[in-house]
C-alpha atoms as a PDB file:
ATOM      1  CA  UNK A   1       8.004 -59.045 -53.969  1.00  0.00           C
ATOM      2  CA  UNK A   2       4.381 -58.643 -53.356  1.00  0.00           C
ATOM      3  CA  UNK A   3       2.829 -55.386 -54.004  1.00  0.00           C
ATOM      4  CA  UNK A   4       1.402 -53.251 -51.197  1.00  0.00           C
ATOM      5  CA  UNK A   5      -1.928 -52.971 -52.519  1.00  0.00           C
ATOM      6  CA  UNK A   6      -1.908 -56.559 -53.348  1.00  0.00           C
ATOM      7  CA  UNK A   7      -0.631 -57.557 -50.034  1.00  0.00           C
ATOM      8  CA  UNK A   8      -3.498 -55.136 -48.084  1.00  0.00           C
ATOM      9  CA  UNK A   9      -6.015 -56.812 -49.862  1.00  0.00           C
ATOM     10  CA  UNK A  10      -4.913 -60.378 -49.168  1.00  0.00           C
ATOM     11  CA  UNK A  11      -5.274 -58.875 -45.568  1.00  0.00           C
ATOM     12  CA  UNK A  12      -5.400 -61.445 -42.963  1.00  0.00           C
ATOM     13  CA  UNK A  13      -9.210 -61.182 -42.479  1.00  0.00           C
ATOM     14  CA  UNK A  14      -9.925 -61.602 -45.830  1.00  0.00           C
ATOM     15  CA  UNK A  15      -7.609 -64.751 -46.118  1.00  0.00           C
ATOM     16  CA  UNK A  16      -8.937 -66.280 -43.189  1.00  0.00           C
ATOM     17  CA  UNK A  17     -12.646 -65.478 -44.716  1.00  0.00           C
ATOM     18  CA  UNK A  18     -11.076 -67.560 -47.931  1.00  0.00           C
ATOM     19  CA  UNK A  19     -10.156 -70.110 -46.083  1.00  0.00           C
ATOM     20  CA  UNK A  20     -12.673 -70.772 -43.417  1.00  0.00           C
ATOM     21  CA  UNK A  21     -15.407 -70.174 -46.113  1.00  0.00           C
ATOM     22  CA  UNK A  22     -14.177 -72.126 -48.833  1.00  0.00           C
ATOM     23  CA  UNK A  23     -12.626 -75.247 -46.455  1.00  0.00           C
ATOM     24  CA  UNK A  24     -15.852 -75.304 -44.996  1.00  0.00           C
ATOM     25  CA  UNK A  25     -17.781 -75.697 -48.035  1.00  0.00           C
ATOM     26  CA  UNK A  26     -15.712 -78.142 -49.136  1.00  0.00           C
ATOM     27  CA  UNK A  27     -15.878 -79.738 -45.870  1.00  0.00           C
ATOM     28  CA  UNK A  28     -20.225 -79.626 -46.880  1.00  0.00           C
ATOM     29  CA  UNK A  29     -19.571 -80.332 -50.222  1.00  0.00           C
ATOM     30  CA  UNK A  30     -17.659 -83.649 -49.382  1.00  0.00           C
ATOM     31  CA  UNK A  31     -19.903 -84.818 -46.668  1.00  0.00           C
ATOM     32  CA  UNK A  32     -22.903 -84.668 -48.272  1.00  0.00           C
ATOM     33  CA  UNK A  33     -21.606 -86.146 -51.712  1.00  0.00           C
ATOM     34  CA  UNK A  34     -19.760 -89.256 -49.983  1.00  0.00           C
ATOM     35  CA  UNK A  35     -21.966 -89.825 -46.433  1.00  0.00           C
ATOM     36  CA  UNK A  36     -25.177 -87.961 -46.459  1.00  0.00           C
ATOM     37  CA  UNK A  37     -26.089 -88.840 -50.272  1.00  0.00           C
ATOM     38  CA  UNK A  38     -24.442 -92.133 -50.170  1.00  0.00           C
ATOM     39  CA  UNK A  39     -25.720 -93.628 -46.684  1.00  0.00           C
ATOM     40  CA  UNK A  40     -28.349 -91.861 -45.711  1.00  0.00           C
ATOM     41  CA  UNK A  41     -32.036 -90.293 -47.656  1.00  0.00           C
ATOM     42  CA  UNK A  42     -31.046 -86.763 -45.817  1.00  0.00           C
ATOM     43  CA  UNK A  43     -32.172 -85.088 -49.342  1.00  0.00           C
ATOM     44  CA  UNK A  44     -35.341 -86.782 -49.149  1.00  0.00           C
ATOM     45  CA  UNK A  45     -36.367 -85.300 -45.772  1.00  0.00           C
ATOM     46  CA  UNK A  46     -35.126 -82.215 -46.771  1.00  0.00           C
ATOM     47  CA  UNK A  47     -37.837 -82.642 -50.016  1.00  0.00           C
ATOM     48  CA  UNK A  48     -40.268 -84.130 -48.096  1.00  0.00           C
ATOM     49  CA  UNK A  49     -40.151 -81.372 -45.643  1.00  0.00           C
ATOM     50  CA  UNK A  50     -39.999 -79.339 -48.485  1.00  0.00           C
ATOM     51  CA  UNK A  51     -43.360 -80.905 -49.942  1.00  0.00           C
ATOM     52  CA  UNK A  52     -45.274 -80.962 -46.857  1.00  0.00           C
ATOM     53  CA  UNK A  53     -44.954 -77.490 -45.756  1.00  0.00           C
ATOM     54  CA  UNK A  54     -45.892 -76.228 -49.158  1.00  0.00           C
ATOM     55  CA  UNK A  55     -49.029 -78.304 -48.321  1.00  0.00           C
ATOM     56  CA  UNK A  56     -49.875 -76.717 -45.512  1.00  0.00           C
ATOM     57  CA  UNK A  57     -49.417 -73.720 -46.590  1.00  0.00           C
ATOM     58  CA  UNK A  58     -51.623 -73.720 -49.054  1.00  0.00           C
ATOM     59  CA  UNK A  59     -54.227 -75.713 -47.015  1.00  0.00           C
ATOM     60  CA  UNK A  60     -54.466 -72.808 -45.276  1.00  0.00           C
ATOM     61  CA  UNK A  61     -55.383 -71.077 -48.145  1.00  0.00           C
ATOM     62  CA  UNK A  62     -57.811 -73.454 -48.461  1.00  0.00           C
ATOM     63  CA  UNK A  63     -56.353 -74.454 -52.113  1.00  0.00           C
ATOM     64  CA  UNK A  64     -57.550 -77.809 -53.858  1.00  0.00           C
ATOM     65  CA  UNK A  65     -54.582 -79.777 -54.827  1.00  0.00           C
ATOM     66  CA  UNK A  66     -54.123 -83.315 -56.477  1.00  0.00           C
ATOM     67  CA  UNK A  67     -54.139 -86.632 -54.331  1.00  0.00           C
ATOM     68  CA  UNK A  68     -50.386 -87.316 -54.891  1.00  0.00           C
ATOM     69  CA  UNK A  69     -50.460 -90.373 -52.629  1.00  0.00           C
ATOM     70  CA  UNK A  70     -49.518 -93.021 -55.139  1.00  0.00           C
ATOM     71  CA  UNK A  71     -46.583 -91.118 -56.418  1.00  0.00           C
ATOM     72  CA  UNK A  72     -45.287 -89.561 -53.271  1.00  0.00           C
ATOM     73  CA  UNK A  73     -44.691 -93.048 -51.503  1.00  0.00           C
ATOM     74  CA  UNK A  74     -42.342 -93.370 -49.385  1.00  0.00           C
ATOM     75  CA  UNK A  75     -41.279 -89.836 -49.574  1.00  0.00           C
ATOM     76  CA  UNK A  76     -43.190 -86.720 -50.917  1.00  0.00           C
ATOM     77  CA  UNK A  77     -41.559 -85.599 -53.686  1.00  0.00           C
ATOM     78  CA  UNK A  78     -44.686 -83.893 -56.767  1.00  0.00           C
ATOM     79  CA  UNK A  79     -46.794 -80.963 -55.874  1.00  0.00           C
ATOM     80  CA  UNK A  80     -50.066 -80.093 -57.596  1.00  0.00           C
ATOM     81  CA  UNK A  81     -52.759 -77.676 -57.575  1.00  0.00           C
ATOM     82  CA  UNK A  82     -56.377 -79.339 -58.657  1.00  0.00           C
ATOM     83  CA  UNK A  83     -56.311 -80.329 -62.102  1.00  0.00           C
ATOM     84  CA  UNK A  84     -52.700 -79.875 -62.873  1.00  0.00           C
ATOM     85  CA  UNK A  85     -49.712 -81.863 -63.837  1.00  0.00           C
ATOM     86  CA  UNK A  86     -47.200 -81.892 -60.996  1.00  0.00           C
ATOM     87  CA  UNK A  87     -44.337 -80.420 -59.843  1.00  0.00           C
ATOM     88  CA  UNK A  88     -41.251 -82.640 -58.968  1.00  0.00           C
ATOM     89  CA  UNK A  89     -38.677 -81.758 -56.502  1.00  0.00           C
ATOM     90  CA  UNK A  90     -35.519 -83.449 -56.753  1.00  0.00           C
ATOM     91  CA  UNK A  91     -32.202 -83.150 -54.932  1.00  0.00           C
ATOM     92  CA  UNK A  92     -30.544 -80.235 -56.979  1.00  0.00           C
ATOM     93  CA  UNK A  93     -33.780 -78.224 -56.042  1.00  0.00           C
ATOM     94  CA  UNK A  94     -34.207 -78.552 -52.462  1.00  0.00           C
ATOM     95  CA  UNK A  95     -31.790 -76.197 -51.714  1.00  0.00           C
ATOM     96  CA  UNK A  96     -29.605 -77.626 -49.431  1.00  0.00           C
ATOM     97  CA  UNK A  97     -26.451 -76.172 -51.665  1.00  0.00           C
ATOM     98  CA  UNK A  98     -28.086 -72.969 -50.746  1.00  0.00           C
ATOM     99  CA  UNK A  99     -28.653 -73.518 -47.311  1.00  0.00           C
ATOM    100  CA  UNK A 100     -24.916 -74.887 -47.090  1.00  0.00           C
ATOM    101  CA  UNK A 101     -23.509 -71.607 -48.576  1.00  0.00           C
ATOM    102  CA  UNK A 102     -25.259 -69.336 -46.544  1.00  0.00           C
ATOM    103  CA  UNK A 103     -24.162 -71.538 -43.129  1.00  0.00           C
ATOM    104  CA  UNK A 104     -20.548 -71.422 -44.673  1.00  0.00           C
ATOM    105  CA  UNK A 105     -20.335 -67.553 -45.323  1.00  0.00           C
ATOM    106  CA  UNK A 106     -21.738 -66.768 -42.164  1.00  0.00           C
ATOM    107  CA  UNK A 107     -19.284 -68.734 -40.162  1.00  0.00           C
ATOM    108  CA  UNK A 108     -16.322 -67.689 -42.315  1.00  0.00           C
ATOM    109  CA  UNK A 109     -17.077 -64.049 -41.738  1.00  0.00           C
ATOM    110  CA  UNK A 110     -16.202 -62.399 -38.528  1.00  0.00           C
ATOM    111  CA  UNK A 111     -18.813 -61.933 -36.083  1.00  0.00           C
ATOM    112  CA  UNK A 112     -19.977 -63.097 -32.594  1.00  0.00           C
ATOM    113  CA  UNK A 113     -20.975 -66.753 -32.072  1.00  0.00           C
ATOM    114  CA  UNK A 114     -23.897 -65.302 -30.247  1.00  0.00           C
ATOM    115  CA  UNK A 115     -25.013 -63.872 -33.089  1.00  0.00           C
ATOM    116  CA  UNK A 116     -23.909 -66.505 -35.593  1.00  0.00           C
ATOM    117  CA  UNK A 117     -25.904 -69.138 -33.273  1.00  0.00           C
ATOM    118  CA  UNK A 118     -29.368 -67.822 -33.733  1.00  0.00           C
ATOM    119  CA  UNK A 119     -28.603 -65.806 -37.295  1.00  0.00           C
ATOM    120  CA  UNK A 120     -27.502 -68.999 -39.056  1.00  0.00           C
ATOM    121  CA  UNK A 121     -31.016 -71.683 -38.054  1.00  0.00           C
ATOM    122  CA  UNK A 122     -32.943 -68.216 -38.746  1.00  0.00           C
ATOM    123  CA  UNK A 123     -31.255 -67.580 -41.612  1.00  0.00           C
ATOM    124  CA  UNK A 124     -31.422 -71.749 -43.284  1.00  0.00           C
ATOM    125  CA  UNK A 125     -35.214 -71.633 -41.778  1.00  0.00           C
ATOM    126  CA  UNK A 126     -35.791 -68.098 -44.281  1.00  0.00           C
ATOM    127  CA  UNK A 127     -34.236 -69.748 -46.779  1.00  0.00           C
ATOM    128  CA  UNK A 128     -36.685 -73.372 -46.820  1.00  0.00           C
ATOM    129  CA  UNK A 129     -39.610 -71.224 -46.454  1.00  0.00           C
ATOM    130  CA  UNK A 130     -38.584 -68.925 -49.402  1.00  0.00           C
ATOM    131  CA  UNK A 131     -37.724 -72.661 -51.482  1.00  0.00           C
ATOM    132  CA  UNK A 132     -41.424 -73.586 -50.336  1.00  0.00           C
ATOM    133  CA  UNK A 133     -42.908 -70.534 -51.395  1.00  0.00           C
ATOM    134  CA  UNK A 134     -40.940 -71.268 -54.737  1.00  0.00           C
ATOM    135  CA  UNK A 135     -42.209 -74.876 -55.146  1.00  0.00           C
ATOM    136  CA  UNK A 136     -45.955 -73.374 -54.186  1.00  0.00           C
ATOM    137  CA  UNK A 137     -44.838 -70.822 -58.003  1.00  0.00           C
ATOM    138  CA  UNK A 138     -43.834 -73.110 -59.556  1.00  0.00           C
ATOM    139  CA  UNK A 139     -47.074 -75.578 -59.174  1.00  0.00           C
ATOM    140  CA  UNK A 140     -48.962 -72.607 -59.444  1.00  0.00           C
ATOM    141  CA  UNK A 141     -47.171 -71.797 -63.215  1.00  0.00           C
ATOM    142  CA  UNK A 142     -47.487 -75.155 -64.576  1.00  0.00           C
ATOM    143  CA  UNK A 143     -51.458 -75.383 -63.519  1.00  0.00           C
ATOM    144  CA  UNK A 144     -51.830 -71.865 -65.459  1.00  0.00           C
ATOM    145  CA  UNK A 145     -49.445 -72.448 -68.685  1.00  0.00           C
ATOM    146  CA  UNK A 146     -46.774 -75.349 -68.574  1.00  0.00           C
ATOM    147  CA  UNK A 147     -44.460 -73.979 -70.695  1.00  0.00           C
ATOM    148  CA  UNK A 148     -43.651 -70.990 -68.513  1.00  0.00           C
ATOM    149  CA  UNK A 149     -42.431 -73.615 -66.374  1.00  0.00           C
ATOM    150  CA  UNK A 150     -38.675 -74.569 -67.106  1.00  0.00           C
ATOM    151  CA  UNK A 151     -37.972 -70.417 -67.936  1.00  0.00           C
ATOM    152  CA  UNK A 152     -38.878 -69.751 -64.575  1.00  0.00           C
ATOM    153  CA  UNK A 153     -37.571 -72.625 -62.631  1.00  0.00           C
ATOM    154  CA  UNK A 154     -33.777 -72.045 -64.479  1.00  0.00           C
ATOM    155  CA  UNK A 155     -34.108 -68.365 -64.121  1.00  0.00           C
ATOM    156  CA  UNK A 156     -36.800 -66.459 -62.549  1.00  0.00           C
ATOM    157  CA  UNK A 157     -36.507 -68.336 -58.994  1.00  0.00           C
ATOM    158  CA  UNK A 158     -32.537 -68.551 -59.332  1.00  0.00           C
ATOM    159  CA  UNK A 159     -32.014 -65.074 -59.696  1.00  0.00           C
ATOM    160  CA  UNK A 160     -34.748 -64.417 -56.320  1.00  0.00           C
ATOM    161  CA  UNK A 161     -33.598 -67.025 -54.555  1.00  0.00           C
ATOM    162  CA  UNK A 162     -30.283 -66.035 -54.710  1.00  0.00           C
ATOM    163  CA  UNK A 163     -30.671 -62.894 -54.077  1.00  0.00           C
ATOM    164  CA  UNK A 164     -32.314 -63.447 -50.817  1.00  0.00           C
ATOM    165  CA  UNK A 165     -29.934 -65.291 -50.040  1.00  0.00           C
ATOM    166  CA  UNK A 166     -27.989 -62.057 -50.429  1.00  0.00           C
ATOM    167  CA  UNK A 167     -29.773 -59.863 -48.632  1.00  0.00           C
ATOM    168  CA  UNK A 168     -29.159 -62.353 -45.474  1.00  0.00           C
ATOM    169  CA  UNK A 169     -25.567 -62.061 -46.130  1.00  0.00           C
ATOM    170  CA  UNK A 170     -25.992 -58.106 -46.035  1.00  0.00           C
ATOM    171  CA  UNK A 171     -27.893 -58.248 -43.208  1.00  0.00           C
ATOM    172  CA  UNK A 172     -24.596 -60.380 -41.641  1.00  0.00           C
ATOM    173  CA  UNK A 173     -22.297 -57.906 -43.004  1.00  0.00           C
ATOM    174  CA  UNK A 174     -23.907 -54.393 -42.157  1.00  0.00           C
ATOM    175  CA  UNK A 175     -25.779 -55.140 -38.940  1.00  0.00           C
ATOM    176  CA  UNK A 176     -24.820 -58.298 -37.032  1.00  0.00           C
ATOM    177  CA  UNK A 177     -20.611 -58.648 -37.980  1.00  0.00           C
ATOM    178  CA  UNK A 178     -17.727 -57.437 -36.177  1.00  0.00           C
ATOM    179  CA  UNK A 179     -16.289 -56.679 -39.071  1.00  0.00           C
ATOM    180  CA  UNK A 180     -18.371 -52.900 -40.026  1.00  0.00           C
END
């Protein structure tokens, strides 16, 4: 016998949020670990993407950086600013886990497809530009003082970049979800 409190929480939205979430993270999880990692350099785009906008971005600051050239062959992987030692993005830190969990939460919660359509490329495209902004930090820290470096890569940008990530899901939840 299941209690009733028990049994109103294990409602059937919130089991079908279980579910849907966690079998399609799985789903993600097992794709990308046996195909996409395996058979294909999908993490390398994603890091060279990565790289190259956090160029850009900060040629349009007009902001020297090092010639990378010779290390970033064939994809872009190091970041530096003039004078500094480089950053090095590698697989764990491009955030495609992140991007995957915010896709999977915002399918598993209720909500129109309309709005899950657009919210969810919005939403992943938020999320690479925050990780760019983040690599753009961290270069930024290790040309200043390079032992600031691994405190704020393990904790600093965790903490905000999951916390934007967050605040998307909130922004799911209170505004654009049938479930309010």
């Amino acid at each position: 016998m299941i209690p009733k409190r028990f049994s109103q929480i294990l409602s059937k939205g919130v089991l079908r949020f279980f579910i849907v979430g966690i079998g399609s993270y799985i789903a993600w999880l097992s794709c990308h670990e046996f195909i996409l990692k395996k058979y294909t350099s999908f993490d390398q785009y994603v890091i060279e993407g990565l790289i190259t906008v956090s160029e850009s971005q900060l040629h349009i600051l007009q902001v020297p950086l090092e010639d990378l050239s010779k290390w970033n062959h064939p994809f872009k992987r190091h970041l530096a600013f003039k004078g500094a030692k480089a950053v090095t993005v590698g697989a764990p830190c491009d955030g495609v886990v992140l991007y995957a969990l915010f896709v999977c939460f915002i399918i598993a919660f209720p909500g129109r497809w309309f709005h899950k359509l657009w919210y969810i490329p919005v939403g992943v495209i938020f999320l690479f530009w925050v990780n760019t902004l983040r690599i753009i930090a961290l270069a930024w820290i290790m040309s200043v003082n390079e032992s600031w470096l691994a405190f704020n890569h393990d904790y600093t940008f965790t903490i905000l970049v999951y916390s934007i990530e967050f605040l998307l899901w909130t922004v799911w939840v209170r505004y654009l979800s049938s479930a309010q």
